[in-house]
Protein backbone atom coordinates (compact mmCIF):
# COMPACT_ATOMS: atom_id res chain seq x y z
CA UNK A 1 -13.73 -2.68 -2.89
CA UNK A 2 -16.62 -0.60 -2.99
CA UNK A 3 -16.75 2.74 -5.10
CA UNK A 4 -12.93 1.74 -6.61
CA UNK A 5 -11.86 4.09 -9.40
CA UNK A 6 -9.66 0.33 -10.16
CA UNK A 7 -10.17 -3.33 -11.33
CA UNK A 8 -10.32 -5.10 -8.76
CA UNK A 9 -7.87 -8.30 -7.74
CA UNK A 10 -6.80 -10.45 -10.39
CA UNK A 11 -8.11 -13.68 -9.78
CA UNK A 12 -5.42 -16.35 -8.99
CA UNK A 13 -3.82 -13.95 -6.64
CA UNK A 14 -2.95 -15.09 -2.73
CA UNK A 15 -4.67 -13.92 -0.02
CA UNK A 16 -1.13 -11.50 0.63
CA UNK A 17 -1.03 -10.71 -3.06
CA UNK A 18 -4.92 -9.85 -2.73
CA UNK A 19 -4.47 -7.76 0.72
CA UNK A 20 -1.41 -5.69 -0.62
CA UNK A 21 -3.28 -4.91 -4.14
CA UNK A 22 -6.10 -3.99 -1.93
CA UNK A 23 -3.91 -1.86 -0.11
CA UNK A 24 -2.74 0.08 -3.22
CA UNK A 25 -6.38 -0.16 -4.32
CA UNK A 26 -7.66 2.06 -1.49
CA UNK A 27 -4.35 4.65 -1.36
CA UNK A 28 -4.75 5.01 -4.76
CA UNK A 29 -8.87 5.54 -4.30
CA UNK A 30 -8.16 7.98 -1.14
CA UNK A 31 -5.35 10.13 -3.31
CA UNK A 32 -8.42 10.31 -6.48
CA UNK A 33 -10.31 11.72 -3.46
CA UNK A 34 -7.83 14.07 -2.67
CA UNK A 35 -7.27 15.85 -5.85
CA UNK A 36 -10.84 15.48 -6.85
CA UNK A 37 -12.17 17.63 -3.50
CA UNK A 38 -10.36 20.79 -5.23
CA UNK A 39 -12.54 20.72 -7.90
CA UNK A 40 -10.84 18.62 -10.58
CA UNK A 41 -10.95 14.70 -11.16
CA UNK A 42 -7.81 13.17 -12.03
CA UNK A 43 -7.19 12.78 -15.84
CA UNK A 44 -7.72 9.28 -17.81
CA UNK A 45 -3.76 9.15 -18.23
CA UNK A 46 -3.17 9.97 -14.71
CA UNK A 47 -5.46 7.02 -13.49
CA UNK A 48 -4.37 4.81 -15.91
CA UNK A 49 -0.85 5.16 -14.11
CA UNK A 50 -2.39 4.72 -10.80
CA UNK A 51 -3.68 1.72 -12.08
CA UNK A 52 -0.36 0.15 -13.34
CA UNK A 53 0.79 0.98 -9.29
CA UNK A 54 -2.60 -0.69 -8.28
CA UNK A 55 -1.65 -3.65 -10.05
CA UNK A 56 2.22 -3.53 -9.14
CA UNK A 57 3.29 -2.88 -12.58
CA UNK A 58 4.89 0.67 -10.91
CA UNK A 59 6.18 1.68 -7.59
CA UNK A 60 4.54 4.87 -6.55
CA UNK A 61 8.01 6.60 -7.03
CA UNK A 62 7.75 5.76 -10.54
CA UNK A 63 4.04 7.29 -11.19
CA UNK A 64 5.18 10.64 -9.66
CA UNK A 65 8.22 10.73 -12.04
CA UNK A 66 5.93 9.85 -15.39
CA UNK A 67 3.27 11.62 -14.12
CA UNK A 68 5.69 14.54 -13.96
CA UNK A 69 7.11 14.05 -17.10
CA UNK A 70 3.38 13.99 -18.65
CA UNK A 71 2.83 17.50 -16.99
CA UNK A 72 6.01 18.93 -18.16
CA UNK A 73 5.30 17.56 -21.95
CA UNK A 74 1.73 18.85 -21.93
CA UNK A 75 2.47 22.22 -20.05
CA UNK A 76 5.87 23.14 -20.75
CA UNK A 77 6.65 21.87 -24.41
CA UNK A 78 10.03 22.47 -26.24
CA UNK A 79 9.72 25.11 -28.72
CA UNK A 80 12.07 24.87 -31.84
């Protein structure tokens, strides 16, 4: 995959395990694009998460849930 802000396919994989990593791959690539046409690129914690979904480590449920647990930590801390 051209231009891929992700590793590409393990090799071993099948040629289904290959398409739907590809799949992520590129919904993962055209979401970077997203957020990165308002000015901003997507931070290296944020895309290291995407990358765990790319590889099928997390659903995408899961990414928006740490991903807003990250925000809330970094923006909203607990003051004592």
């Amino acid at each position: 995959m051209p231009n891929s802000h992700f590793q590409p396919a393990p090799a071993g994989f099948t040629p289904d395990q290959v398409s739907a990593y590809q799949e992520r791959a590129r919904h993962a690539d055209n979401a970077v694009a997203i957020v990165s046409s308002n000015g901003t690129a997507p931070s290296p914690e944020s895309l290291a998460l995407m990358q765990r979904h790319v590889s099928g480590e997390l659903t995408i449920e899961q990414v928006i849930t740490l991903t807003d647990e990250m925000l809330r930590a970094r923006y909203n801390p607990i003051k004592s």
